[in-house]
PDB file of N, CA and C in Angstrom:
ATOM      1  N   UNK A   1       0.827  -1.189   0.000  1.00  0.00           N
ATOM      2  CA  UNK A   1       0.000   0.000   0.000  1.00  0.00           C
ATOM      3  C   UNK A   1       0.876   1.259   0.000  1.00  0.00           C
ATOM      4  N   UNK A   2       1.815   1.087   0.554  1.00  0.00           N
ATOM      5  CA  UNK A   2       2.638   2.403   0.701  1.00  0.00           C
ATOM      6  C   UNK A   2       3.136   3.158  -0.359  1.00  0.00           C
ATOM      7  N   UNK A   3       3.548   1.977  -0.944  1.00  0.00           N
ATOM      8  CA  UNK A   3       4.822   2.061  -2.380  1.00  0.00           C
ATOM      9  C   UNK A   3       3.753   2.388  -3.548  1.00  0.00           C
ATOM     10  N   UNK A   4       2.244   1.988  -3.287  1.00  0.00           N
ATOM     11  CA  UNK A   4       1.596   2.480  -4.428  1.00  0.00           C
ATOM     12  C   UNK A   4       1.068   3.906  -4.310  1.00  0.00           C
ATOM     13  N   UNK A   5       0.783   4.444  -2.633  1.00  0.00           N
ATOM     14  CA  UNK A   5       0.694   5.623  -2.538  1.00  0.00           C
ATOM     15  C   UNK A   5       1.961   6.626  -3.044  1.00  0.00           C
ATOM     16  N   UNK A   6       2.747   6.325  -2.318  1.00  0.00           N
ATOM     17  CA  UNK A   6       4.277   6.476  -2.234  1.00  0.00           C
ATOM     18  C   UNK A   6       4.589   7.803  -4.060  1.00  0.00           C
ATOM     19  N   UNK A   7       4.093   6.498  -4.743  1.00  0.00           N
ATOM     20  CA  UNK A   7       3.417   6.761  -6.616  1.00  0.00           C
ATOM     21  C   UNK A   7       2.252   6.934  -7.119  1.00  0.00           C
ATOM     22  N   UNK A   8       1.602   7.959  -6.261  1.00  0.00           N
ATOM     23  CA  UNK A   8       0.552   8.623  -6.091  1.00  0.00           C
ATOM     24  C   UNK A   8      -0.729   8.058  -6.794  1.00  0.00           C
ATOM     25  N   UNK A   9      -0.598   6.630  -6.215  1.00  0.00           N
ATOM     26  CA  UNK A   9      -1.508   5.567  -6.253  1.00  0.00           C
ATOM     27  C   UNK A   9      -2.677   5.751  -4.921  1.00  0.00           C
ATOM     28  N   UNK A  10      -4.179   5.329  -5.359  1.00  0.00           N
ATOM     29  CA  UNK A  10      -4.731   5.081  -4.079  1.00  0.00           C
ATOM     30  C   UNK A  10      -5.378   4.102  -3.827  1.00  0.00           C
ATOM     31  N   UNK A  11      -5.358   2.808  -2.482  1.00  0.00           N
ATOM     32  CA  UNK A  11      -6.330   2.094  -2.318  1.00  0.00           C
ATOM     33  C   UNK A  11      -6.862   2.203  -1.579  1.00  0.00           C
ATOM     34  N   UNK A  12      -8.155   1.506  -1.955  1.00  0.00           N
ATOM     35  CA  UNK A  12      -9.872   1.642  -1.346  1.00  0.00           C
ATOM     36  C   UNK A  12      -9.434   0.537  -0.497  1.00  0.00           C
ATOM     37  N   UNK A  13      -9.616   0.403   0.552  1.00  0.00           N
ATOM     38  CA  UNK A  13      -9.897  -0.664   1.368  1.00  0.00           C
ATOM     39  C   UNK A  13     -11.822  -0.541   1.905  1.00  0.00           C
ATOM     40  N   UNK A  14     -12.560  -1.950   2.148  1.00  0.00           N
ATOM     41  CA  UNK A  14     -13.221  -1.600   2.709  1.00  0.00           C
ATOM     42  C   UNK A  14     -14.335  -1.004   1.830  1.00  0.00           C
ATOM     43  N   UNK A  15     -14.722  -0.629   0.615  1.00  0.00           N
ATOM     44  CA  UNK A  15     -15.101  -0.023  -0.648  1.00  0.00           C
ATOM     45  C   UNK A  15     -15.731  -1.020  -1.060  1.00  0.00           C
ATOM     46  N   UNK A  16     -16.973  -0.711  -0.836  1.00  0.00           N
ATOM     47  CA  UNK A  16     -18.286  -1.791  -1.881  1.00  0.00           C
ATOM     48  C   UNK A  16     -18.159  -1.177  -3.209  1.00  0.00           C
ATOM     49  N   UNK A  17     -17.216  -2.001  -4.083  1.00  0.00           N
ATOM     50  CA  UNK A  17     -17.491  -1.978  -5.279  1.00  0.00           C
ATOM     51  C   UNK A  17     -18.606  -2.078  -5.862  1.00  0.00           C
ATOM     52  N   UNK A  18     -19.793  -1.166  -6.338  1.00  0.00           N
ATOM     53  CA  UNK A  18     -20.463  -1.550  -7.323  1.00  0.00           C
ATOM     54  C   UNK A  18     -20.320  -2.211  -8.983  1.00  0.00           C
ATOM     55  N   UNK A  19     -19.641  -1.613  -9.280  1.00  0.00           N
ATOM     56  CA  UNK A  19     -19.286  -1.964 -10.715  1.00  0.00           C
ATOM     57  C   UNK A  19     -18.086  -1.433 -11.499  1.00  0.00           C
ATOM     58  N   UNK A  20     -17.423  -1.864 -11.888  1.00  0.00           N
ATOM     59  CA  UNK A  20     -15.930  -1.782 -12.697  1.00  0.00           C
ATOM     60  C   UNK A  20     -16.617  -1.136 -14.349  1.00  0.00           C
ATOM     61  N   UNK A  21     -15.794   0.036 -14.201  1.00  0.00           N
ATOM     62  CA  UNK A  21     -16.269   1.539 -15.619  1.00  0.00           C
ATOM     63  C   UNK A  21     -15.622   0.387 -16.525  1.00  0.00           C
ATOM     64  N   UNK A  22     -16.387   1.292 -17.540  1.00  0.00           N
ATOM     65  CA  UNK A  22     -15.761   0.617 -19.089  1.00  0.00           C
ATOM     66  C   UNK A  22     -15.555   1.480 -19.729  1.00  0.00           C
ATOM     67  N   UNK A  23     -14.787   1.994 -20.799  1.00  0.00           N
ATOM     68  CA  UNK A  23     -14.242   3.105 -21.582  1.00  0.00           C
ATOM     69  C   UNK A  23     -15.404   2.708 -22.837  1.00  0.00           C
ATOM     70  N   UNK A  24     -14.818   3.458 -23.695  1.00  0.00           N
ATOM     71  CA  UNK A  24     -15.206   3.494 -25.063  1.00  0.00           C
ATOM     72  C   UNK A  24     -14.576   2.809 -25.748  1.00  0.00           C
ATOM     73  N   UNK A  25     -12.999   2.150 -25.576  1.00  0.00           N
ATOM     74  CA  UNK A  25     -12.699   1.022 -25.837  1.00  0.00           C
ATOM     75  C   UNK A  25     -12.554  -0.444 -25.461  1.00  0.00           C
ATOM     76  N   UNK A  26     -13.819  -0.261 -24.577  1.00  0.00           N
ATOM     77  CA  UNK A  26     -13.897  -1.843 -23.764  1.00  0.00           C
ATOM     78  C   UNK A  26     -12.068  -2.118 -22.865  1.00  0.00           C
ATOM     79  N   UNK A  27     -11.928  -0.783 -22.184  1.00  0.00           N
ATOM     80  CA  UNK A  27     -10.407  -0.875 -21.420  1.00  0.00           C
ATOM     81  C   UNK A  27     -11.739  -0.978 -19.631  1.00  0.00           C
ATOM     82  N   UNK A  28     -11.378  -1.194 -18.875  1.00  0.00           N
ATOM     83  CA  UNK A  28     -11.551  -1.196 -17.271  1.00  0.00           C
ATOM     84  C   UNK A  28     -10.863   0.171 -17.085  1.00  0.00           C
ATOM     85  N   UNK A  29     -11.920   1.616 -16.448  1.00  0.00           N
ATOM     86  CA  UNK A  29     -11.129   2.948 -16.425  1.00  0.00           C
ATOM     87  C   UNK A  29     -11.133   3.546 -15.329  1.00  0.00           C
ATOM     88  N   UNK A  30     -12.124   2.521 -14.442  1.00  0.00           N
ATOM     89  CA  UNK A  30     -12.385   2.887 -13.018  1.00  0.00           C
ATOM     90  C   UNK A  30     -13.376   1.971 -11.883  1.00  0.00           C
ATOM     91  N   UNK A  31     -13.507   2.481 -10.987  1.00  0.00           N
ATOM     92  CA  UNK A  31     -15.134   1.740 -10.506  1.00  0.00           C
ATOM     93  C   UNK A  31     -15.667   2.982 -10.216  1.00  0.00           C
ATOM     94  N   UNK A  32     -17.065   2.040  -9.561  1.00  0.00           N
ATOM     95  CA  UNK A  32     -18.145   2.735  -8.878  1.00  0.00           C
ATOM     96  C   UNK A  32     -18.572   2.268  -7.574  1.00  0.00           C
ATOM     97  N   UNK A  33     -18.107   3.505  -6.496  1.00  0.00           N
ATOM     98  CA  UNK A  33     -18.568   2.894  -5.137  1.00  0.00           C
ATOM     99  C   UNK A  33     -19.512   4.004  -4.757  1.00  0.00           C
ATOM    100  N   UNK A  34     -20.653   3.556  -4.015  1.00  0.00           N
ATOM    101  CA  UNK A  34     -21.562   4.191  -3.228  1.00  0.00           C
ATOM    102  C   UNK A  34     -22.059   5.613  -4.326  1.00  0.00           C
ATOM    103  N   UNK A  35     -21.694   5.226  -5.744  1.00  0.00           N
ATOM    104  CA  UNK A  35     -22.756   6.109  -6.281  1.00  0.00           C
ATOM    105  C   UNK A  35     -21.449   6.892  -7.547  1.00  0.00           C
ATOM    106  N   UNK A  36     -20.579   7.518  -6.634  1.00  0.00           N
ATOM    107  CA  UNK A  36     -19.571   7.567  -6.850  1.00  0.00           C
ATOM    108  C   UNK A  36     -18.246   7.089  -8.105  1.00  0.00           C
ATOM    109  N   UNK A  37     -18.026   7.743  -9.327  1.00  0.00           N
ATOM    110  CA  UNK A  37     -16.945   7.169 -10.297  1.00  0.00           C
ATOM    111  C   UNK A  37     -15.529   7.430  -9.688  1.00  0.00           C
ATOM    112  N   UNK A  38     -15.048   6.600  -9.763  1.00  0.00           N
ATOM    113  CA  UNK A  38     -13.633   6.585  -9.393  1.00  0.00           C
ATOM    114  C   UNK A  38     -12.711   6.465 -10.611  1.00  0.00           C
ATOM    115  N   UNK A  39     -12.125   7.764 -10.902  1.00  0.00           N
ATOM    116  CA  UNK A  39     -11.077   6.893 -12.645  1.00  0.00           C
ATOM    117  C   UNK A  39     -10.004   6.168 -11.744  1.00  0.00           C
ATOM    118  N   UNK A  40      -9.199   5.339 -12.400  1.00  0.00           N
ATOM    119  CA  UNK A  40      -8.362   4.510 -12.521  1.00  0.00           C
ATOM    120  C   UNK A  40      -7.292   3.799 -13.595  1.00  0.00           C
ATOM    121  N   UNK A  41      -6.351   3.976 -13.520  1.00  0.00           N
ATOM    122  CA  UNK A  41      -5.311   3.336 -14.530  1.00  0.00           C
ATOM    123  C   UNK A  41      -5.134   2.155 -14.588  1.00  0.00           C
ATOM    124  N   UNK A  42      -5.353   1.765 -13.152  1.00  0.00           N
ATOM    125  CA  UNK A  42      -4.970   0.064 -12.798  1.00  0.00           C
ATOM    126  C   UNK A  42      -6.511  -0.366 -11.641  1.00  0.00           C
ATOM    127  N   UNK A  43      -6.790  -1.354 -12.165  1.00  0.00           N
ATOM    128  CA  UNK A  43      -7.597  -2.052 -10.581  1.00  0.00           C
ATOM    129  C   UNK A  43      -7.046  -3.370 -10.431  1.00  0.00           C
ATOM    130  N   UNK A  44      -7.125  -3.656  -9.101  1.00  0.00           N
ATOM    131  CA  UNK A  44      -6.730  -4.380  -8.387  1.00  0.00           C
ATOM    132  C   UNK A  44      -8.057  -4.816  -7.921  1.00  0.00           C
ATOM    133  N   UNK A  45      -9.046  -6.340  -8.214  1.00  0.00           N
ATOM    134  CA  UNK A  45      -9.938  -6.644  -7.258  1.00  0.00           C
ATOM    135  C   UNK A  45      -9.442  -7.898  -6.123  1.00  0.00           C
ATOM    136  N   UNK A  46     -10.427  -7.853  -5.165  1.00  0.00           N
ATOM    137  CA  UNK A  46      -9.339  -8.788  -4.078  1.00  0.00           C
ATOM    138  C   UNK A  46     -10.630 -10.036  -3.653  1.00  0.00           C
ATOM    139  N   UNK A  47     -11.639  -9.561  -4.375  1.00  0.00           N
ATOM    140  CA  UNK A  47     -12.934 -10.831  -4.365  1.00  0.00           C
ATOM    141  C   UNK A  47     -12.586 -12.066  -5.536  1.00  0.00           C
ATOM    142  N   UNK A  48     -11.579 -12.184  -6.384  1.00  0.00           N
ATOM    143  CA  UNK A  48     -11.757 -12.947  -6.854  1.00  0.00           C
ATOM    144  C   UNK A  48     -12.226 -13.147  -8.566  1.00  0.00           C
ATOM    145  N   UNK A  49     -11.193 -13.703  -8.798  1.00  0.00           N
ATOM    146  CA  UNK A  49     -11.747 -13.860 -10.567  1.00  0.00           C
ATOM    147  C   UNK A  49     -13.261 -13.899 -11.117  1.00  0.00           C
ATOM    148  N   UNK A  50     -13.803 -14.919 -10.381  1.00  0.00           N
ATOM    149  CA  UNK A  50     -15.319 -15.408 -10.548  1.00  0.00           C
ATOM    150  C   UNK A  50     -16.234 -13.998 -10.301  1.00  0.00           C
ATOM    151  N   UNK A  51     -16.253 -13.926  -9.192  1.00  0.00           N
ATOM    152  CA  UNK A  51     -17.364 -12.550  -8.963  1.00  0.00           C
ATOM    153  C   UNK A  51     -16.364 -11.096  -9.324  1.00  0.00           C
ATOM    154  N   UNK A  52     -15.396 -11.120  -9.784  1.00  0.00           N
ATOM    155  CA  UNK A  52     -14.879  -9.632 -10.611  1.00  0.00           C
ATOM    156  C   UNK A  52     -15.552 -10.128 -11.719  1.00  0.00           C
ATOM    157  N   UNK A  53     -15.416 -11.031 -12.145  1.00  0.00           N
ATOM    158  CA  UNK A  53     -15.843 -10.995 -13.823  1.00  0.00           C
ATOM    159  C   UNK A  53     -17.602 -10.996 -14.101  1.00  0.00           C
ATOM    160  N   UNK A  54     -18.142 -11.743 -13.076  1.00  0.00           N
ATOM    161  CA  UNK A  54     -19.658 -12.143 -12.997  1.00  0.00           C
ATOM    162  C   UNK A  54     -20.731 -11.473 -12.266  1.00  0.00           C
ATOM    163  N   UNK A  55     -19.451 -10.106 -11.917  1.00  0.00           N
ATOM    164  CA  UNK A  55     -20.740  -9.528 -10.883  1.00  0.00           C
ATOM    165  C   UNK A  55     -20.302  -7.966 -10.720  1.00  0.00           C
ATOM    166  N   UNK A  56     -18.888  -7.830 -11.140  1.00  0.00           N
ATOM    167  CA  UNK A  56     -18.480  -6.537 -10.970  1.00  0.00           C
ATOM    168  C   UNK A  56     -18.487  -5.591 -12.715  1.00  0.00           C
ATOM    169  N   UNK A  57     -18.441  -6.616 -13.889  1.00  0.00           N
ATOM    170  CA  UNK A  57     -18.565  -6.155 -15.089  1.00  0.00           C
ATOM    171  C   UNK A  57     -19.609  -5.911 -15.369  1.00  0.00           C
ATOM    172  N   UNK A  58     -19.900  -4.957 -16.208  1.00  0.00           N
ATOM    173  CA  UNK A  58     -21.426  -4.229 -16.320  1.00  0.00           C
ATOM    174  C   UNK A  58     -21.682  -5.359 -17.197  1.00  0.00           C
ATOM    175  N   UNK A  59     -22.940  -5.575 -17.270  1.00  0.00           N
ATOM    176  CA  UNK A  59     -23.762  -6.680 -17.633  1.00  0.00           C
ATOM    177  C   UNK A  59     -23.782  -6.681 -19.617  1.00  0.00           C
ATOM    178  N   UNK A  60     -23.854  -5.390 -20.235  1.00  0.00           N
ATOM    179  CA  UNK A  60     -23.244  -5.284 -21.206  1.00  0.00           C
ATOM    180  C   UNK A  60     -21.968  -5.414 -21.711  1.00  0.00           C
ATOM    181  N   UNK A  61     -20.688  -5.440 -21.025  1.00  0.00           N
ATOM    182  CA  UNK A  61     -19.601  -6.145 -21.393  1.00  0.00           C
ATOM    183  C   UNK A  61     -19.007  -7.596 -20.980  1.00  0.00           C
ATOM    184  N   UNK A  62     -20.352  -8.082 -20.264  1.00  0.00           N
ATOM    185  CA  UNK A  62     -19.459  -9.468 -20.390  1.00  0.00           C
ATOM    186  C   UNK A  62     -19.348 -10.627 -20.947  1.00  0.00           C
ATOM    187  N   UNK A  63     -20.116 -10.502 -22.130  1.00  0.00           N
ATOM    188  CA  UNK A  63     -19.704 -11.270 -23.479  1.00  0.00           C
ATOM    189  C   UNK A  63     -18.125 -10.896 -23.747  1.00  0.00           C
ATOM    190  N   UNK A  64     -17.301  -9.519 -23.461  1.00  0.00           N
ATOM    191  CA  UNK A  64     -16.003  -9.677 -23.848  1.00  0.00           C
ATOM    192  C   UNK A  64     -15.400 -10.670 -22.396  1.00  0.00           C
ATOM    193  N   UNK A  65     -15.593 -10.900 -22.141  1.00  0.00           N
ATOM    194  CA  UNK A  65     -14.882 -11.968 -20.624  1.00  0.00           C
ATOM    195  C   UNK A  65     -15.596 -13.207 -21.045  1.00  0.00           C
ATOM    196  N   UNK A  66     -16.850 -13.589 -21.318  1.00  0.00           N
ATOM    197  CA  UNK A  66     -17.385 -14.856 -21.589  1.00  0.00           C
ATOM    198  C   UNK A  66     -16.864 -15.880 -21.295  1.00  0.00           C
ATOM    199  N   UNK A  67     -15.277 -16.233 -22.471  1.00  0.00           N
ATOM    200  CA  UNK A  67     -14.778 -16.799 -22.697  1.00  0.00           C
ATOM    201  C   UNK A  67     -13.768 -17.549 -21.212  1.00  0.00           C
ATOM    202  N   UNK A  68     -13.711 -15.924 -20.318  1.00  0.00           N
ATOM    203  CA  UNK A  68     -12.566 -16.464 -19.109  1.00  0.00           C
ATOM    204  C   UNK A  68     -13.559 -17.073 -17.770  1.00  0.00           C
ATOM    205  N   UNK A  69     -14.858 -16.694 -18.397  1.00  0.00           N
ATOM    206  CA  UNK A  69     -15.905 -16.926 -17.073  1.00  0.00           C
ATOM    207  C   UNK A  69     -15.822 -18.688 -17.350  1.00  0.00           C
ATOM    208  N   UNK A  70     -16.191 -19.246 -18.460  1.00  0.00           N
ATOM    209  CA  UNK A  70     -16.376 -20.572 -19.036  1.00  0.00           C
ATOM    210  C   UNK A  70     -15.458 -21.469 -18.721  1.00  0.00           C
ATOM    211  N   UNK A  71     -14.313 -20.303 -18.879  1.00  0.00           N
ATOM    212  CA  UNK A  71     -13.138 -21.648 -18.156  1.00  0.00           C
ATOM    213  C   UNK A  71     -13.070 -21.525 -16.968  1.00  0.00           C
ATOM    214  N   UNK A  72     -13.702 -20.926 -15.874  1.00  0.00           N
ATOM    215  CA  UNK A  72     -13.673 -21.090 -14.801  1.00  0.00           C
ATOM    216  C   UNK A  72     -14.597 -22.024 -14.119  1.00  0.00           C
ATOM    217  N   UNK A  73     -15.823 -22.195 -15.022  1.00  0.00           N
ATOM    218  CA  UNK A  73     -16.448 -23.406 -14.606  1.00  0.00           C
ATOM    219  C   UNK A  73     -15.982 -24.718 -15.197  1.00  0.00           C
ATOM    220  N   UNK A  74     -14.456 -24.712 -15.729  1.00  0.00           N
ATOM    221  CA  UNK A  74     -14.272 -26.113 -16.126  1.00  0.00           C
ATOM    222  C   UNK A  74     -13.418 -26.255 -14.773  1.00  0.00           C
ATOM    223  N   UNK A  75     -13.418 -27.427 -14.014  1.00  0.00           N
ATOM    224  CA  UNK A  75     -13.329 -28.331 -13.108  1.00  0.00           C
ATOM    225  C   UNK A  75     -11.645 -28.078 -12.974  1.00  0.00           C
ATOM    226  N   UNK A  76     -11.058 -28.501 -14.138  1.00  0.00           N
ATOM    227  CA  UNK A  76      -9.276 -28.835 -14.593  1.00  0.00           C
ATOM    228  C   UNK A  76      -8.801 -27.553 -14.148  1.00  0.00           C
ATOM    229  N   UNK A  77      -9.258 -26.389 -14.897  1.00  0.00           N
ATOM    230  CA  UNK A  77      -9.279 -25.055 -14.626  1.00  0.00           C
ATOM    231  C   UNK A  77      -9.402 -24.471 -13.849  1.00  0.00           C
ATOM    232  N   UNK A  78     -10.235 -24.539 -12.759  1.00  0.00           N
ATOM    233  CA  UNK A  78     -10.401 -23.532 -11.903  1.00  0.00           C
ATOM    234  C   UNK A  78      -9.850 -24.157 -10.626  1.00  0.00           C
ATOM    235  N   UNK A  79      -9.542 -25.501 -10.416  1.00  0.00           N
ATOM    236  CA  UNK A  79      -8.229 -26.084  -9.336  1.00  0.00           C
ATOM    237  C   UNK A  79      -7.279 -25.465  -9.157  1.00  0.00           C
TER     238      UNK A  79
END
């Protein structure tokens, strides 16, 4: 945490993510907490592949993830 402040980085601890922004080029540009846009260069989620991709992507972009959600319900894969 330090070293990312440090580089005038900030983390949310504690921050009900509502939903992870989407640009105009289908890039991740921020979230949304408590109503609130947050821009962002980088996110970091700490819930997890499954519910970042299935619950934090707006419901219109996640046909572009589809593909990483699918392999997470294969068995081999997600071990």
């Amino acid at each position: 945490v330090q070293l990312i402040e440090k580089w005038g980085g900030k983390v949310l601890v504690r921050a009900t993510v509502q939903s992870i922004l989407i640009d105009d080029k289908n890039w991740a540009c921020g979230v949304v907490v408590n109503g609130r846009h947050i821009l962002a260069k980088s996110i970091v989620s700490s819930v997890g592949a499954p519910a970042t991709l299935t619950k934090l992507i707006p419901e219109s972009h996640r046909s572009l993830v589809s593909r990483h959600i699918d392999m997470m319900k294969d068995p081999d894969i997600a071990s």
